[in-house]
C-alpha atoms as a PDB file:
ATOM      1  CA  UNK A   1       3.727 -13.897 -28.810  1.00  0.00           C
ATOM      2  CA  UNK A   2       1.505 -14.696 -25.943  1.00  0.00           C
ATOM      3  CA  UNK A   3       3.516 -12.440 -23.526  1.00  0.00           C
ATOM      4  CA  UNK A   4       2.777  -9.602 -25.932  1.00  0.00           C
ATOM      5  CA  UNK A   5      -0.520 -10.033 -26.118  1.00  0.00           C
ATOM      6  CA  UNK A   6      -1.121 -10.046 -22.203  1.00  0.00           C
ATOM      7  CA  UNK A   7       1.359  -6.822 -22.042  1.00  0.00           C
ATOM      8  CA  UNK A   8       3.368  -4.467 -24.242  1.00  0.00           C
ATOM      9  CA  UNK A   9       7.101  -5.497 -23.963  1.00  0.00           C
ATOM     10  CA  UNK A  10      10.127  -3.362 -24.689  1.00  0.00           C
ATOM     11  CA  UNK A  11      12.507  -4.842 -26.780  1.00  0.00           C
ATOM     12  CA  UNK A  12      14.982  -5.742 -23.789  1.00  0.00           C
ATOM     13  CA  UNK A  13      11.944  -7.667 -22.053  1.00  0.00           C
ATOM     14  CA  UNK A  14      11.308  -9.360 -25.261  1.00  0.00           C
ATOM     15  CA  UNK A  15      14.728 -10.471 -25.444  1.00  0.00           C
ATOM     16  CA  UNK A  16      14.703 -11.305 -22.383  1.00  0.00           C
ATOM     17  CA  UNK A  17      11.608 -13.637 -22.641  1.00  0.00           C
ATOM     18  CA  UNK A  18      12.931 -15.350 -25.339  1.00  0.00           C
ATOM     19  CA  UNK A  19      16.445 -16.107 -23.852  1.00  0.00           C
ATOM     20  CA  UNK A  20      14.347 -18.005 -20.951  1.00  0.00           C
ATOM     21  CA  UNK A  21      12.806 -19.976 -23.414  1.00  0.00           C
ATOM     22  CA  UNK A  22      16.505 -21.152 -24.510  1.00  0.00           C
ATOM     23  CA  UNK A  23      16.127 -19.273 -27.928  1.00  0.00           C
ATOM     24  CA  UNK A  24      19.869 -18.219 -29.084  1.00  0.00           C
ATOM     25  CA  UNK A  25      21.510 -14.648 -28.845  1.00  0.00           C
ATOM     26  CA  UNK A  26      21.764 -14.598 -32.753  1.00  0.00           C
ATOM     27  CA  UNK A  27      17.977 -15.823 -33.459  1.00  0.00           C
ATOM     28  CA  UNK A  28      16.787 -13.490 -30.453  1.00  0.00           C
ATOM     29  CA  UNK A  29      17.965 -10.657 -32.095  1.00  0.00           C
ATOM     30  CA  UNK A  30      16.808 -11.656 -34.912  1.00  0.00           C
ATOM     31  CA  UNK A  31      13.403 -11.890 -33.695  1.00  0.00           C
ATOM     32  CA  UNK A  32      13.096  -8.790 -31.790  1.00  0.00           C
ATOM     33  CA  UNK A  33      14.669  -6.949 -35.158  1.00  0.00           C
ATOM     34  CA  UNK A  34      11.503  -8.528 -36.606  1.00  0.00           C
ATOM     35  CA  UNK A  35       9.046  -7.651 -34.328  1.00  0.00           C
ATOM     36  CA  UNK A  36       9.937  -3.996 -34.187  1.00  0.00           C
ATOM     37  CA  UNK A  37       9.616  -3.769 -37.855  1.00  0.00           C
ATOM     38  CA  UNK A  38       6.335  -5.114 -37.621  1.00  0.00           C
ATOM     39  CA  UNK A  39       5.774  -2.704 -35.347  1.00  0.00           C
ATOM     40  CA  UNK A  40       4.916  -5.704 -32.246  1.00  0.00           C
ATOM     41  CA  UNK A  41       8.111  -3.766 -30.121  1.00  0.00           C
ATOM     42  CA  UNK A  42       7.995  -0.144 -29.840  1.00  0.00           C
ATOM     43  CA  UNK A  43       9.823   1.250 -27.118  1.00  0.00           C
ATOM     44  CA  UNK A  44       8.691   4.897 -28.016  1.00  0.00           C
ATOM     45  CA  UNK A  45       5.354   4.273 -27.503  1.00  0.00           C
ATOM     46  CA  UNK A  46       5.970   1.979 -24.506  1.00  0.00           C
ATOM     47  CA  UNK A  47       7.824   4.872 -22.994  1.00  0.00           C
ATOM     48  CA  UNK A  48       5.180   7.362 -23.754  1.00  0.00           C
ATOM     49  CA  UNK A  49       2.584   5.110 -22.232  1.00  0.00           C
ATOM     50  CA  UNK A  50       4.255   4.450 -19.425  1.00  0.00           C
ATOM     51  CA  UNK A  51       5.025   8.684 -18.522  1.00  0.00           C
ATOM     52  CA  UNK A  52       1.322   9.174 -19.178  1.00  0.00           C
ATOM     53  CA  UNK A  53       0.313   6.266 -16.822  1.00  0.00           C
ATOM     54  CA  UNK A  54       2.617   6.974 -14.323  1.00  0.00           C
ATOM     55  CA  UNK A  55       1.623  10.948 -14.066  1.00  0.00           C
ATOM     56  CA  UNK A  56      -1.852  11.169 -14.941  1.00  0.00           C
ATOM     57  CA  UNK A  57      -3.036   7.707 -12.996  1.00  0.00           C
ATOM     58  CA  UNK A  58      -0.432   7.031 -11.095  1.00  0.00           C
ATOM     59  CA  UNK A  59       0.488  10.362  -9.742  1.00  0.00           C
ATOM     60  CA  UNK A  60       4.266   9.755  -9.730  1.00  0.00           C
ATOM     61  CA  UNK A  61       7.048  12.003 -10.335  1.00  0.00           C
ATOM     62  CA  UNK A  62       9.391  12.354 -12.909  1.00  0.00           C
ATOM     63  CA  UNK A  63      11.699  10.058 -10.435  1.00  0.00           C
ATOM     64  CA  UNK A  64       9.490   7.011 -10.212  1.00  0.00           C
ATOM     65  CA  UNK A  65       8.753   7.381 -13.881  1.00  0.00           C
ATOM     66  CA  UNK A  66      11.883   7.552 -14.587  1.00  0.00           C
ATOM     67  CA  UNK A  67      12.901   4.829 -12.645  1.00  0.00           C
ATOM     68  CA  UNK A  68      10.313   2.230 -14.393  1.00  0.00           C
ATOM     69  CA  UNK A  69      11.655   3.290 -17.732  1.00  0.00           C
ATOM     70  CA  UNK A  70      14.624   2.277 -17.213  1.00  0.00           C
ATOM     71  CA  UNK A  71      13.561  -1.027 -14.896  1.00  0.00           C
ATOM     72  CA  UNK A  72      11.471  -1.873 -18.257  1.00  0.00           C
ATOM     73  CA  UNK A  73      14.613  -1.792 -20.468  1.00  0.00           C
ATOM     74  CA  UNK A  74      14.034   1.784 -21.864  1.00  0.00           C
ATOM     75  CA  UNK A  75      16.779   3.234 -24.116  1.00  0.00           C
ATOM     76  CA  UNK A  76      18.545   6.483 -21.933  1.00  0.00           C
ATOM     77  CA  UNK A  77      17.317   8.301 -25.239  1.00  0.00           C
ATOM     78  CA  UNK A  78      13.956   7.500 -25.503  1.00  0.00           C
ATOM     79  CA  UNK A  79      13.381   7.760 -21.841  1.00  0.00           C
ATOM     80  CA  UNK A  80      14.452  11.129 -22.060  1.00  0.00           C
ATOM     81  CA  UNK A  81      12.386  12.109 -25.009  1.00  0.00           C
ATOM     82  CA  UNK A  82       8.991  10.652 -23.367  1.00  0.00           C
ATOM     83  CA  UNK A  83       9.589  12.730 -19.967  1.00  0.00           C
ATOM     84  CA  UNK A  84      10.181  15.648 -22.034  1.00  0.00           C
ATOM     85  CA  UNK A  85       6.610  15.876 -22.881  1.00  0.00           C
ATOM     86  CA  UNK A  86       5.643  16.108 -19.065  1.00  0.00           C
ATOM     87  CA  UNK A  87       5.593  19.323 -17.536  1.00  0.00           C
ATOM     88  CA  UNK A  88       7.612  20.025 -14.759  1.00  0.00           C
ATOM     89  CA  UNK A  89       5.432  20.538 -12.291  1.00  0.00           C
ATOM     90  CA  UNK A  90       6.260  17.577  -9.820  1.00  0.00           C
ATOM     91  CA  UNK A  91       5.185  20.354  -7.021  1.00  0.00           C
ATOM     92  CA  UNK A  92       1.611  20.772  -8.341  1.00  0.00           C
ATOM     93  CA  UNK A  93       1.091  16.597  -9.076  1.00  0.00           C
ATOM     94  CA  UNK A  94       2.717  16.170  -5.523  1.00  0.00           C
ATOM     95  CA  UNK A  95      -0.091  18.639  -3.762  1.00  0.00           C
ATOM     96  CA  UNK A  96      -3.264  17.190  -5.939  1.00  0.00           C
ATOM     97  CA  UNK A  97      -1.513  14.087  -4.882  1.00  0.00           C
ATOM     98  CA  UNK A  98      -1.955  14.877  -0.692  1.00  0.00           C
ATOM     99  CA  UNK A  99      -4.932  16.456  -1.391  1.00  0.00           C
ATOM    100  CA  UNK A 100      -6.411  13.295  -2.346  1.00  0.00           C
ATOM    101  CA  UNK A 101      -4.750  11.351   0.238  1.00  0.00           C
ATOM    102  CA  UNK A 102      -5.369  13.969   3.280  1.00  0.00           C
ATOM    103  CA  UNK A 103      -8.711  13.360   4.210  1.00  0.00           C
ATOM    104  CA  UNK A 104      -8.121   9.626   5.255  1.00  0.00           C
ATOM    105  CA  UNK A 105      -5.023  11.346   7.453  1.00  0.00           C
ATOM    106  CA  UNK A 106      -7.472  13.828   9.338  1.00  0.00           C
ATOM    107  CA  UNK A 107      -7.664  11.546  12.418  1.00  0.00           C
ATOM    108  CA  UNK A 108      -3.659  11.799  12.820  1.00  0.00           C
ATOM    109  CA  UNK A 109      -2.469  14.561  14.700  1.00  0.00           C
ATOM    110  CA  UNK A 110      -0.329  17.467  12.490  1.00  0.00           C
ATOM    111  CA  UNK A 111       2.917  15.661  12.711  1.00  0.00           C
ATOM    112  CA  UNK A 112       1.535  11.972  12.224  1.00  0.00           C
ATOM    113  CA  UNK A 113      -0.541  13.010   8.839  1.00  0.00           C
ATOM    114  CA  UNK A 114       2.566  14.853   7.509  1.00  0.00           C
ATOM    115  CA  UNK A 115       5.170  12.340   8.256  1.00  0.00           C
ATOM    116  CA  UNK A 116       2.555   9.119   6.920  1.00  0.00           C
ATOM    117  CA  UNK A 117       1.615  11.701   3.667  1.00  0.00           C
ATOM    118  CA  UNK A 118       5.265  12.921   2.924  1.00  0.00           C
ATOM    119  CA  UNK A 119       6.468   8.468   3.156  1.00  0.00           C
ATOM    120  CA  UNK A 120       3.266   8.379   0.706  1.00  0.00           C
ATOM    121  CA  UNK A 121       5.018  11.114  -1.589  1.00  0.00           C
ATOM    122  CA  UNK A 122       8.466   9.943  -1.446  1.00  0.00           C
ATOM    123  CA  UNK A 123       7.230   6.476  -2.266  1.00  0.00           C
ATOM    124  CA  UNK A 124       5.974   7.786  -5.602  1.00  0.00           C
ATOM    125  CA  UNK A 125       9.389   9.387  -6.670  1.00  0.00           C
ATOM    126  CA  UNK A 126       8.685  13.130  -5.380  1.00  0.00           C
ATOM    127  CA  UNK A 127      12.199  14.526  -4.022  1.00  0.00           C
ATOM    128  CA  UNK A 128      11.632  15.662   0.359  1.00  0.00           C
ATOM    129  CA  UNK A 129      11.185  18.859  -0.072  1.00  0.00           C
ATOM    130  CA  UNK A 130       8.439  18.704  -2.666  1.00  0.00           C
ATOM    131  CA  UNK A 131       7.147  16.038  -0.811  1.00  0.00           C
ATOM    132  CA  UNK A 132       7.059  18.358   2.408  1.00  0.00           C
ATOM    133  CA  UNK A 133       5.920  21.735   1.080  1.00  0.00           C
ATOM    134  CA  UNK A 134       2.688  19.465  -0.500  1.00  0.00           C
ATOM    135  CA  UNK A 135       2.032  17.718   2.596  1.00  0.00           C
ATOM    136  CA  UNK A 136       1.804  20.785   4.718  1.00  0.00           C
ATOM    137  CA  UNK A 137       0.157  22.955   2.314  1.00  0.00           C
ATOM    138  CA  UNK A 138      -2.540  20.078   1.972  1.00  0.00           C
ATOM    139  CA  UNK A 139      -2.726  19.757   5.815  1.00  0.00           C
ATOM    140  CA  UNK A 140      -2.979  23.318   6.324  1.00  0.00           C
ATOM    141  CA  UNK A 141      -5.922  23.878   3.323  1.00  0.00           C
ATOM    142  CA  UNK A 142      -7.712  20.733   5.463  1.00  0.00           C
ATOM    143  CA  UNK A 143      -7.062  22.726   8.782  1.00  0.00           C
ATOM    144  CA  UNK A 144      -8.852  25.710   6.953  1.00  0.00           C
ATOM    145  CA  UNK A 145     -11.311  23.809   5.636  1.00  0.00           C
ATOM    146  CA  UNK A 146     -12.882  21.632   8.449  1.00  0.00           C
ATOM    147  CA  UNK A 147     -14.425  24.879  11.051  1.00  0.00           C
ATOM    148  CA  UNK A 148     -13.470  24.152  13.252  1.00  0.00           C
ATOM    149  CA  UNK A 149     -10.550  25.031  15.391  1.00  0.00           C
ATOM    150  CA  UNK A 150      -8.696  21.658  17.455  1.00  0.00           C
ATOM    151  CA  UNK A 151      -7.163  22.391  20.824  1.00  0.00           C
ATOM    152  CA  UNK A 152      -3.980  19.998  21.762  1.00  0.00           C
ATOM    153  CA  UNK A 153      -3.827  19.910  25.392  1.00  0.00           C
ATOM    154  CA  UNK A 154      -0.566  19.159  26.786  1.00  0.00           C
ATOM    155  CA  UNK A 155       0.641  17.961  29.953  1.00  0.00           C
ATOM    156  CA  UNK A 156       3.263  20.354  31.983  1.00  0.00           C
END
C-alpha cells in the first residue's frame, strides 16, 4: 500500500512488489484481483496517464510511449487503446519539440545543431526521418529568424 500511494502501479508492478516482499503466487494474485476491484490498480487509466504525460509534457513519440507502456507492465490491448487517442502527428510534436530546443543549439554550426537536435529527437522515440525533417525545418525557421545572414569562411 505504501508503494501505491507514492506512485500509481500497474497490476504487473504490483505483483511484482509483492513477490519481493516473499508474498506467494496464489495470495499475490489474489491481492492484485482485490485491488483492481477496488479500483487501487487500473491499468487503463495508468496507460492513459502515461500517453498524455509522455506527449503533452514529455514531448515523446508514439515509440517512447509506447515503449514505457509496455516497460510498466501494460496489457498489448490496453496499450493500444490509450495511443489510439493520440493523434498521429509525431511530425508536428517532433518540430514544436526542436523548436524549443533550437535556440540553445544556435552557437553550433548547421551540421553540429542538427546532428545534437536530431540525437535529442531520436532519444524521445521519433523515427530518423521525422527526427531530421524537424530538425532542419527548426534550424532553417531560426536561420530566418535571427537577421542576420552568417558567412562560413573556409580554407582552400
Amino acid at each position: 500500500m505504501r508503494r501505491l500511494r507514492g506512485k500509481q502501479l500497474s497490476s504487473r508492478e504490483a505483483g511484482d512488489v509483492l513477490r519481493e516482499h516473499g508474498v506467494p503466487s496464489a495470495q499475490r494474485d489474489d491481492i492484485v484481483a482485490e485491488f483492481e476491484r477496488r479500483g487501487y490498480l487500473d491499468d487503463a487509466s495508468l496507460a492513459e496517464l502515461l500517453v498524455t504525460s509522455g506527449s503533452e509534457r514529455k514531448g515523446q513519440g508514439r515509440v517512447a510511449i509506447s515503449r514505457t507502456l509496455s516497460q510498466r507492465g501494460i496489457p498489448r490491448e490496453i496499450a493500444d487503446a490509450a495511443l489510439s487517442v493520440l493523434e498521429d502527428d509525431d511530425a508536428e510534436r517532433a518540430l514544436e519539440y526542436a523548436r524549443s530546443k533550437m535556440s540553445g543549439l544556435r552557437r553550433y554550426d548547421e551540421d553540429t545543431a542538427i546532428r545534437r537536435l536530431v540525437g535529442q529527437l531520436s532519444r524521445r522515440g521519433y523515427g530518423g526521418s521525422v527526427a531530421l525533417t524537424a530538425a532542419r525545418t527548426a534550424w532553417r525557421e531560426t536561420q530566418r529568424g535571427s537577421g542576420t545572414g552568417r558567412v562560413r569562411f573556409e580554407e582552400s
